[in-house]
C-alpha atoms as a PDB file:
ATOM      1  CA  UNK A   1     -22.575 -11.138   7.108  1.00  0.00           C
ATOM      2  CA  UNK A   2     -21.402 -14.724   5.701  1.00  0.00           C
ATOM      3  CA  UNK A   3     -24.379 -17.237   7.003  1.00  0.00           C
ATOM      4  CA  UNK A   4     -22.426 -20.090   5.347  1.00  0.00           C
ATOM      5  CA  UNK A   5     -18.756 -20.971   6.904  1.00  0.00           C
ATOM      6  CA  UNK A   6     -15.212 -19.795   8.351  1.00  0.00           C
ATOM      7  CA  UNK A   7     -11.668 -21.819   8.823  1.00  0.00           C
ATOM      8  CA  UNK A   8     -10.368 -22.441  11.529  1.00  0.00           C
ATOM      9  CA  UNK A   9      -6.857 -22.978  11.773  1.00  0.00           C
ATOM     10  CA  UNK A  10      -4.847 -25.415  13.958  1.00  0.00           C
ATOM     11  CA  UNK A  11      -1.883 -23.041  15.197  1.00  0.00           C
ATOM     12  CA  UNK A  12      -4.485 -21.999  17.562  1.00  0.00           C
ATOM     13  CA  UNK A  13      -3.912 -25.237  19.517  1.00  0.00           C
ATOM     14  CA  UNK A  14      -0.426 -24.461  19.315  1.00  0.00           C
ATOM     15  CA  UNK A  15      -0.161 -21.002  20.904  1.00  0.00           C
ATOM     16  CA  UNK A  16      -3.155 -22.454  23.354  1.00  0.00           C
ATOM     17  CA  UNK A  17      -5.871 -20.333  22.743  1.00  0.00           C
ATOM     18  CA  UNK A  18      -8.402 -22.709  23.080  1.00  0.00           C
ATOM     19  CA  UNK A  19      -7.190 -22.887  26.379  1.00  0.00           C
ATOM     20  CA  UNK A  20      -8.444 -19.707  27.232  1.00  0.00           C
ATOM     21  CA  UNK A  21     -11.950 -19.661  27.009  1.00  0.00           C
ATOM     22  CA  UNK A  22     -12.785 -16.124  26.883  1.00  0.00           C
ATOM     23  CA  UNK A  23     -10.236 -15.052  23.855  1.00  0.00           C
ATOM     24  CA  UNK A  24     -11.536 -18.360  22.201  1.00  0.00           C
ATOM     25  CA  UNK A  25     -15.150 -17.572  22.454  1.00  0.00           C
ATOM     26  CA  UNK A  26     -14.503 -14.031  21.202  1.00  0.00           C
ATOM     27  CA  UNK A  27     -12.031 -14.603  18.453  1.00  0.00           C
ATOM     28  CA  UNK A  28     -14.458 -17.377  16.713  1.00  0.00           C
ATOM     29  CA  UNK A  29     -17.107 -14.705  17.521  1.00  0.00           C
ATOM     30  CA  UNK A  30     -15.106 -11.789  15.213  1.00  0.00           C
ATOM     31  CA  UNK A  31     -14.737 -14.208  12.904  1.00  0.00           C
ATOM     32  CA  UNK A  32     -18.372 -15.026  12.460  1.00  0.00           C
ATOM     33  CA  UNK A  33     -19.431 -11.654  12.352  1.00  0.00           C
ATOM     34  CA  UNK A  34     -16.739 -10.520   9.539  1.00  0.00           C
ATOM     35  CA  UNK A  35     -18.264 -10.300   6.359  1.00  0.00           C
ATOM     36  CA  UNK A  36     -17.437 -12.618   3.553  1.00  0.00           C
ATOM     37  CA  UNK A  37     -17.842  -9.771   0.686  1.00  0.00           C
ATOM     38  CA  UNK A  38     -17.757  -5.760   0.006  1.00  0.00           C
ATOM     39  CA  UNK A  39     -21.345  -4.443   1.100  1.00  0.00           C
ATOM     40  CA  UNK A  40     -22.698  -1.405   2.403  1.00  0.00           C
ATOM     41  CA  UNK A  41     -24.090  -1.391   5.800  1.00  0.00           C
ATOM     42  CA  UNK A  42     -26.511   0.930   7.262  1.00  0.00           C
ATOM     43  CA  UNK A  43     -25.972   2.009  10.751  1.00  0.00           C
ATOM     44  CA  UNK A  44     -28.574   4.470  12.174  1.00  0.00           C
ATOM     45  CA  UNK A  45     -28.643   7.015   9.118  1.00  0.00           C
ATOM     46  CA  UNK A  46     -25.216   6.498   7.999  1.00  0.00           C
ATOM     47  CA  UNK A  47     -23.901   3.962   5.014  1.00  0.00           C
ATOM     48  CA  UNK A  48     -20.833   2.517   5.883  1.00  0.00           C
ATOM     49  CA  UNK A  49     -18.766   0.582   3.650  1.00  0.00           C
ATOM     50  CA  UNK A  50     -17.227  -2.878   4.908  1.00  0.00           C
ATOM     51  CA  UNK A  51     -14.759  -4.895   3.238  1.00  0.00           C
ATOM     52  CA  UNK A  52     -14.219  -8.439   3.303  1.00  0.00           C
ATOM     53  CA  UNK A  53     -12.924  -9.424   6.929  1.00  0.00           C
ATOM     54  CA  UNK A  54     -14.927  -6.362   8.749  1.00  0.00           C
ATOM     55  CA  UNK A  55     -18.086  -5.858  10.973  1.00  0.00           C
ATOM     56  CA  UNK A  56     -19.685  -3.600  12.996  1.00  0.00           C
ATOM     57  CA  UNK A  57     -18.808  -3.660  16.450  1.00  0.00           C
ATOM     58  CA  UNK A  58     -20.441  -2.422  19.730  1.00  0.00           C
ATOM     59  CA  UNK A  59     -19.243  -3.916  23.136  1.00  0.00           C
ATOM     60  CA  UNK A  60     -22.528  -4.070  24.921  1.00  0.00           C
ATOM     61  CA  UNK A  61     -23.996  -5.909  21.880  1.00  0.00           C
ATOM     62  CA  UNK A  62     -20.769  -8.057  21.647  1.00  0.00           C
ATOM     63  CA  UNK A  63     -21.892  -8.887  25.420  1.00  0.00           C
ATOM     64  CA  UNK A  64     -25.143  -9.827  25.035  1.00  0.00           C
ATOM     65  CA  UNK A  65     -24.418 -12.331  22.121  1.00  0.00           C
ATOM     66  CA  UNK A  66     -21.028 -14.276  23.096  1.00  0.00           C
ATOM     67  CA  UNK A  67     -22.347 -14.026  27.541  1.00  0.00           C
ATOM     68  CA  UNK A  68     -18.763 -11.929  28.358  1.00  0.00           C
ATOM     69  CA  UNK A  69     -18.759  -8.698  30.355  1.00  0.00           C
ATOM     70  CA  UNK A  70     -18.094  -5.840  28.339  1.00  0.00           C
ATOM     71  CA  UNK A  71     -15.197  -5.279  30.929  1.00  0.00           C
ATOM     72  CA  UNK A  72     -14.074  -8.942  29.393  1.00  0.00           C
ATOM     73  CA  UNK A  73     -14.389  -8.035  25.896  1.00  0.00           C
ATOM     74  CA  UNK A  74     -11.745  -4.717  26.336  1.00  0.00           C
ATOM     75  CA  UNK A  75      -9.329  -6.980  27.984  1.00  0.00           C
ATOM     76  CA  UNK A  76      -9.126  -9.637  25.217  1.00  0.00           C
ATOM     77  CA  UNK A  77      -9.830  -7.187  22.431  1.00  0.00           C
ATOM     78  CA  UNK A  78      -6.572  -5.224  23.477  1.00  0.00           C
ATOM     79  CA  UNK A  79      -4.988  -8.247  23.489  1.00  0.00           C
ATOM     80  CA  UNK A  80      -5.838  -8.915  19.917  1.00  0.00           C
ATOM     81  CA  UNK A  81      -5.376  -5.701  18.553  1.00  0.00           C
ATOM     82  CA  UNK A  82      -1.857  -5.852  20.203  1.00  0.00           C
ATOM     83  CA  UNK A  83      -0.959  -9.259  18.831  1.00  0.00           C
ATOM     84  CA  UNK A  84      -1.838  -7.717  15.365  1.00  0.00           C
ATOM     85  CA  UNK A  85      -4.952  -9.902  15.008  1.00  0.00           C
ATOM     86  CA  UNK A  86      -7.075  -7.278  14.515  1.00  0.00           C
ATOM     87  CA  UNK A  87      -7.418  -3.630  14.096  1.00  0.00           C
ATOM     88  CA  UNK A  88     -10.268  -1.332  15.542  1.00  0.00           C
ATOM     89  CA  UNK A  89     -11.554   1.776  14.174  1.00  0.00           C
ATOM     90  CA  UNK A  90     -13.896   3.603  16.304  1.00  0.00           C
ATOM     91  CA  UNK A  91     -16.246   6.847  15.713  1.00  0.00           C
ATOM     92  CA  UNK A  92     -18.298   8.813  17.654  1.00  0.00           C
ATOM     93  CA  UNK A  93     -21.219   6.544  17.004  1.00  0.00           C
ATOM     94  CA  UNK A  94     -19.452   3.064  16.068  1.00  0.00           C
ATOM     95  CA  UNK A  95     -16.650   0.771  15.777  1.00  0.00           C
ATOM     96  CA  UNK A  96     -15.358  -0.994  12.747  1.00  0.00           C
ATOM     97  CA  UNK A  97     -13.393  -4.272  13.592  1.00  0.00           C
ATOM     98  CA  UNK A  98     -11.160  -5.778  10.761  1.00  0.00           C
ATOM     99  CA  UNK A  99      -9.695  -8.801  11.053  1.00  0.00           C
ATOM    100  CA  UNK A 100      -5.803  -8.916   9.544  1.00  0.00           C
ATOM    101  CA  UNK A 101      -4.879 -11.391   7.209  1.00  0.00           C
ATOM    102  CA  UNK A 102      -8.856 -11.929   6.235  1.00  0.00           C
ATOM    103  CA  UNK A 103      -8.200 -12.546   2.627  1.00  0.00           C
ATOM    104  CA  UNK A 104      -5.098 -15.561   3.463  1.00  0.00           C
ATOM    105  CA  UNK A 105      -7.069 -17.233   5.770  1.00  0.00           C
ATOM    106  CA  UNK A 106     -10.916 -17.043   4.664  1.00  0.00           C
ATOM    107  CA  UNK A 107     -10.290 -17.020   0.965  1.00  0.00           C
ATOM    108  CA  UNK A 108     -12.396 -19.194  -1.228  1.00  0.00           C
ATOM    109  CA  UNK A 109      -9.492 -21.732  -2.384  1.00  0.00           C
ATOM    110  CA  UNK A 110      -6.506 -22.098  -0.822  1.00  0.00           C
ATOM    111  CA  UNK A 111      -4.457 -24.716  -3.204  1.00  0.00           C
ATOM    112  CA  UNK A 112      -3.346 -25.143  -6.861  1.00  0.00           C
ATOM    113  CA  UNK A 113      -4.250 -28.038  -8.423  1.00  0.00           C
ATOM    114  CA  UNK A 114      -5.863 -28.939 -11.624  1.00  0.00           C
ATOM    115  CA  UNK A 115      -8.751 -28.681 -11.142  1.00  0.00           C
ATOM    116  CA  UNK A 116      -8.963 -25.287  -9.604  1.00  0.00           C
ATOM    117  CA  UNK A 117      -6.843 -23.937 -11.956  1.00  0.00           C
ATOM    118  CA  UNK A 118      -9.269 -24.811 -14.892  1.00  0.00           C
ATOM    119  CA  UNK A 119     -11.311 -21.836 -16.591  1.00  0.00           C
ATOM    120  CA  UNK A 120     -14.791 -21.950 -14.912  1.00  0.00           C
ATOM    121  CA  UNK A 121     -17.106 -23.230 -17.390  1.00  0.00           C
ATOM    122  CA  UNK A 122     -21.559 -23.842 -17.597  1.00  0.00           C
ATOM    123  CA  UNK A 123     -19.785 -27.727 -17.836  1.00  0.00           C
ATOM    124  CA  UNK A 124     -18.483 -27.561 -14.961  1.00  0.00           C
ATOM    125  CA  UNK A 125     -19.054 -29.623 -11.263  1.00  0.00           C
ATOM    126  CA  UNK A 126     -21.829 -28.192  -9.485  1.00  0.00           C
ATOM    127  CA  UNK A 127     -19.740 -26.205  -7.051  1.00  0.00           C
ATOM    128  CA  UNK A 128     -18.581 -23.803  -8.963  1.00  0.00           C
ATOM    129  CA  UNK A 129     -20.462 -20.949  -8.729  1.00  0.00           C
ATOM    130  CA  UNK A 130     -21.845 -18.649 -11.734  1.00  0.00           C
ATOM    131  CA  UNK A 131     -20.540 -15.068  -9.866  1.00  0.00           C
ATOM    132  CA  UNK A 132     -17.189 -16.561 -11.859  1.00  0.00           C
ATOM    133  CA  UNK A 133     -18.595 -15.776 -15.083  1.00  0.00           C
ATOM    134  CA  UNK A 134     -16.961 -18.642 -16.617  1.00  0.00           C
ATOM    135  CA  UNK A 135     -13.783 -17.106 -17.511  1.00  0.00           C
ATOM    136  CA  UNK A 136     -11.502 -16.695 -14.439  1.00  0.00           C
ATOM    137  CA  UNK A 137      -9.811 -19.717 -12.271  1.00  0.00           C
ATOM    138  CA  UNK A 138     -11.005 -19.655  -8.474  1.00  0.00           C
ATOM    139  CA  UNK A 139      -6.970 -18.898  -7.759  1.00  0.00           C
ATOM    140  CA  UNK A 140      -7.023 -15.889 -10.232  1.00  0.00           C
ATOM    141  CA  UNK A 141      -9.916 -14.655  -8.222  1.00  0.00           C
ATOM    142  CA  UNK A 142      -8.039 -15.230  -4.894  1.00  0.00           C
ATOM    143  CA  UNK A 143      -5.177 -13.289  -6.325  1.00  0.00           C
ATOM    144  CA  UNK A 144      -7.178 -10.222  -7.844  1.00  0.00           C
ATOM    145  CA  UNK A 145      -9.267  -9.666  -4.732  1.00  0.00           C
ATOM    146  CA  UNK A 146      -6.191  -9.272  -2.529  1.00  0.00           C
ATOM    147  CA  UNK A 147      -3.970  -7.142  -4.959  1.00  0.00           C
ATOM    148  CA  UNK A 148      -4.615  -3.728  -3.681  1.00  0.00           C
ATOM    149  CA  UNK A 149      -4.550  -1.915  -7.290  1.00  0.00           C
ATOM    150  CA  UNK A 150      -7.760  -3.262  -9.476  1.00  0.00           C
ATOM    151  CA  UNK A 151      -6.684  -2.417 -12.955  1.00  0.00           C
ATOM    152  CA  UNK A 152      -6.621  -3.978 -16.102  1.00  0.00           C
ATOM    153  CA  UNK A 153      -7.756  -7.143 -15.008  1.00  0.00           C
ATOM    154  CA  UNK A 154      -7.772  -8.832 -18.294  1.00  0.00           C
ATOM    155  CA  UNK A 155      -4.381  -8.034 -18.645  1.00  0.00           C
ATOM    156  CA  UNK A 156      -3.762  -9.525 -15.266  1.00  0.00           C
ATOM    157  CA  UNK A 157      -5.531 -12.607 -16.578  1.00  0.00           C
ATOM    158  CA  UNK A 158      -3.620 -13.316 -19.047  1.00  0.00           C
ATOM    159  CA  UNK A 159      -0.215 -12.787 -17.648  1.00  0.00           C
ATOM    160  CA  UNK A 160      -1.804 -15.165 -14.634  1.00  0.00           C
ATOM    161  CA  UNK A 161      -1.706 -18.129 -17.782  1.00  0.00           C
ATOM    162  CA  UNK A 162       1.343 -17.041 -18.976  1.00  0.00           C
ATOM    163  CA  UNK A 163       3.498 -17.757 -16.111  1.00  0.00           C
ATOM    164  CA  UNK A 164       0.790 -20.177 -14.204  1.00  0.00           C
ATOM    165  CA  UNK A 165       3.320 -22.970 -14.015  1.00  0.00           C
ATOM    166  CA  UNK A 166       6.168 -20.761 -12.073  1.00  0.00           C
ATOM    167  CA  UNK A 167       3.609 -19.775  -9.558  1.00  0.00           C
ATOM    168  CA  UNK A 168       3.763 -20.445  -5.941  1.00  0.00           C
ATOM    169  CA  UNK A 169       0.549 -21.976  -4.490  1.00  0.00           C
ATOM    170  CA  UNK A 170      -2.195 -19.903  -4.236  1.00  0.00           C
ATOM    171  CA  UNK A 171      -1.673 -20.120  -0.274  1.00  0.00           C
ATOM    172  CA  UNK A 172       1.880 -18.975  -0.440  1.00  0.00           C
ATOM    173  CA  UNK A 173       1.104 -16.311  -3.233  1.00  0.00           C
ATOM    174  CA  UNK A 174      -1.519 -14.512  -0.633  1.00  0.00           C
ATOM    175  CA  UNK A 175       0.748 -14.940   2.192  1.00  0.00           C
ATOM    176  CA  UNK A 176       3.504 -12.781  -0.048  1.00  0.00           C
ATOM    177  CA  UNK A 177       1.476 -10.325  -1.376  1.00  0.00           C
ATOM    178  CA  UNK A 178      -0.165  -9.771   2.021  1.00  0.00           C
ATOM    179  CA  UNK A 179       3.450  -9.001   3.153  1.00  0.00           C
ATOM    180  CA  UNK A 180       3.818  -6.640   0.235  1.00  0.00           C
ATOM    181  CA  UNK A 181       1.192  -4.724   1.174  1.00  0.00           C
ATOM    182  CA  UNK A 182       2.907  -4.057   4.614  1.00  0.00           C
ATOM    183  CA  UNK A 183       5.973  -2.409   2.917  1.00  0.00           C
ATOM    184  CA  UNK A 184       6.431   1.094   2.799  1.00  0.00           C
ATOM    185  CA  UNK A 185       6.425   1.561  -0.833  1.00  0.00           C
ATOM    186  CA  UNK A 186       3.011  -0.240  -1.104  1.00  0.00           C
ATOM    187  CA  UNK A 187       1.702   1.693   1.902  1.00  0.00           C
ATOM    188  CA  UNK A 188       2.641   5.309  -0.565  1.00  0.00           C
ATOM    189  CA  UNK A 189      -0.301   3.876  -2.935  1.00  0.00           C
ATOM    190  CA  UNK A 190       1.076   5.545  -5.809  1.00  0.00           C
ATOM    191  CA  UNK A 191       4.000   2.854  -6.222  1.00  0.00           C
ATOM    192  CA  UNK A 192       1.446  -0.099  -6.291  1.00  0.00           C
ATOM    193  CA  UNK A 193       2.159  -2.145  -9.345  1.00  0.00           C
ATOM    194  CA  UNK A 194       0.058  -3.045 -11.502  1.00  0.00           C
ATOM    195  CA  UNK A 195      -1.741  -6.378 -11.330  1.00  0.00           C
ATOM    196  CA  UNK A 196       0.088  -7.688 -14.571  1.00  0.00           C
ATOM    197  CA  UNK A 197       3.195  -5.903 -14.259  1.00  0.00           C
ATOM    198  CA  UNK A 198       3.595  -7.344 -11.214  1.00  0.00           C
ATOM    199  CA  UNK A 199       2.720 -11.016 -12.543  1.00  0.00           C
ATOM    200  CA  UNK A 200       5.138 -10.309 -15.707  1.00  0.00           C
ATOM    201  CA  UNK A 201       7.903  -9.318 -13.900  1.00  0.00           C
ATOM    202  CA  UNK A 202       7.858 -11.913 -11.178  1.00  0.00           C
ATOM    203  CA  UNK A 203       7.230  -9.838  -8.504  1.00  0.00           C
ATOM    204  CA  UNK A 204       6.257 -11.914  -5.438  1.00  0.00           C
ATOM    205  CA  UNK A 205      10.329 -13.131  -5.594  1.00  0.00           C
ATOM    206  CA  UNK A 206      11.032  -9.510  -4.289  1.00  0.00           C
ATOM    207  CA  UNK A 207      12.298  -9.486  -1.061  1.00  0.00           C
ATOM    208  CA  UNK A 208      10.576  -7.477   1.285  1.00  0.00           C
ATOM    209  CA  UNK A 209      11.518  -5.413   4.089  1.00  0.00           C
ATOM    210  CA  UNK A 210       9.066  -6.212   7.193  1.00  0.00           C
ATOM    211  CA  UNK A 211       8.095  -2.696   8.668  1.00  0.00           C
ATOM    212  CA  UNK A 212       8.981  -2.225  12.838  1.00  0.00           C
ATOM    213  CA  UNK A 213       7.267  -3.849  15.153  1.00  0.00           C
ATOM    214  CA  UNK A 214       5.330  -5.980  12.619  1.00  0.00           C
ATOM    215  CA  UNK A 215       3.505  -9.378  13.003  1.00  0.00           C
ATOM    216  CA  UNK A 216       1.934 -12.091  10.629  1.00  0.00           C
ATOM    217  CA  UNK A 217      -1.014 -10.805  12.495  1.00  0.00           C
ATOM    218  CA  UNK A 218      -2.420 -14.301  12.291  1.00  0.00           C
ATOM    219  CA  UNK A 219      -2.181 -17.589  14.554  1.00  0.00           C
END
């Protein structure tokens, strides 16, 4: 779990969930318990794998840390799951919350600008960090952890330069290929682009079908 920091995002004062104290304190408690990177946690004597966004979940526990009943927790957790904020996954043993739209909302950098969009470099301010290997932008890196097919990433990179200036901004570029990933093509993994076909080609000006019943999942 992320000990450093999450967003949070003002449309939450417009749909007035800080009004509502117990889907407040919960929601900013899912959020602080999602992991910030891939990792394998150990739950009893299983490994289970996590992706960025997910955390183990157990109501009683959720209880005891965030002071609602566990009869509190189902209420507003059905709630959340309905509004497409999250989805739950639950075994015999455990539960695996995952919160939607993760990658838009918690990713490292959120805007183009020249800076950001400079290779990473031992020259560079102190912020940037060396897991970058001094070769990709932080946008690139935004782009390539949400694309759901991870191949040929150099070739990805280099179509990223190549049309870099017809972009949208990194923010808008998520939001779009999150959507993607909803269709029903992406969904049939085999018809997943790849990474620099789909940069090549232009891809996130396809227009995409929302699927039934579907949500930005996000406030």
């Amino acid at each position: 779990m992320n000990r450093g920091y999450v967003r949070l995002w003002r449309k939450s004062l417009d749909a007035g969930w800080i009004k509502n104290y117990k889907l407040w304190c919960f929601w900013t408690y899912c959020l602080m318990k999602a992991t910030h990177k891939e990792y394998d946690a150990v739950v009893g004597l299983q490994i289970v794998h996590l992706m960025p966004g997910q955390f183990i979940f157990g109501r009683r526990k959720a209880a005891t840390e965030t002071g609602l009943t566990e009869r509190e927790i189902r209420t507003v957790l059905d709630f959340l799951r309905k509004a497409g904020n999250l989805t739950i996954k639950t075994t015999n043993k455990f539960s695996i919350i995952t919160i939607v739209n993760w990658t838009i909302y918690q990713s490292v950098e959120i805007k183009n600008d020249p800076l950001n969009d400079q290779p990473l470099t031992s020259k560079g301010p102190h912020t940037r960090t060396k897991e970058h290997k001094n070769k990709y932008t932080s946008n690139f890196l935004s782009f390539w952890q949400a694309f759901p097919r991870k191949v040929g990433k150099d070739a990805a990179w280099r179509a990223w330069k190549k049309r870099n200036g017809e972009l949208p901004l990194i923010d808008a570029l998520l939001v779009i290929l999150e959507q993607q990933k909803q269709s029903s093509q992406w969904q049939d993994k085999k018809y997943i682009p790849h990474p620099a076909t789909w940069l090549n080609q232009g891809r996130w000006q396809d227009e995409v079908v929302e699927p039934k019943g579907g949500g930005d999942g996000w406030l």
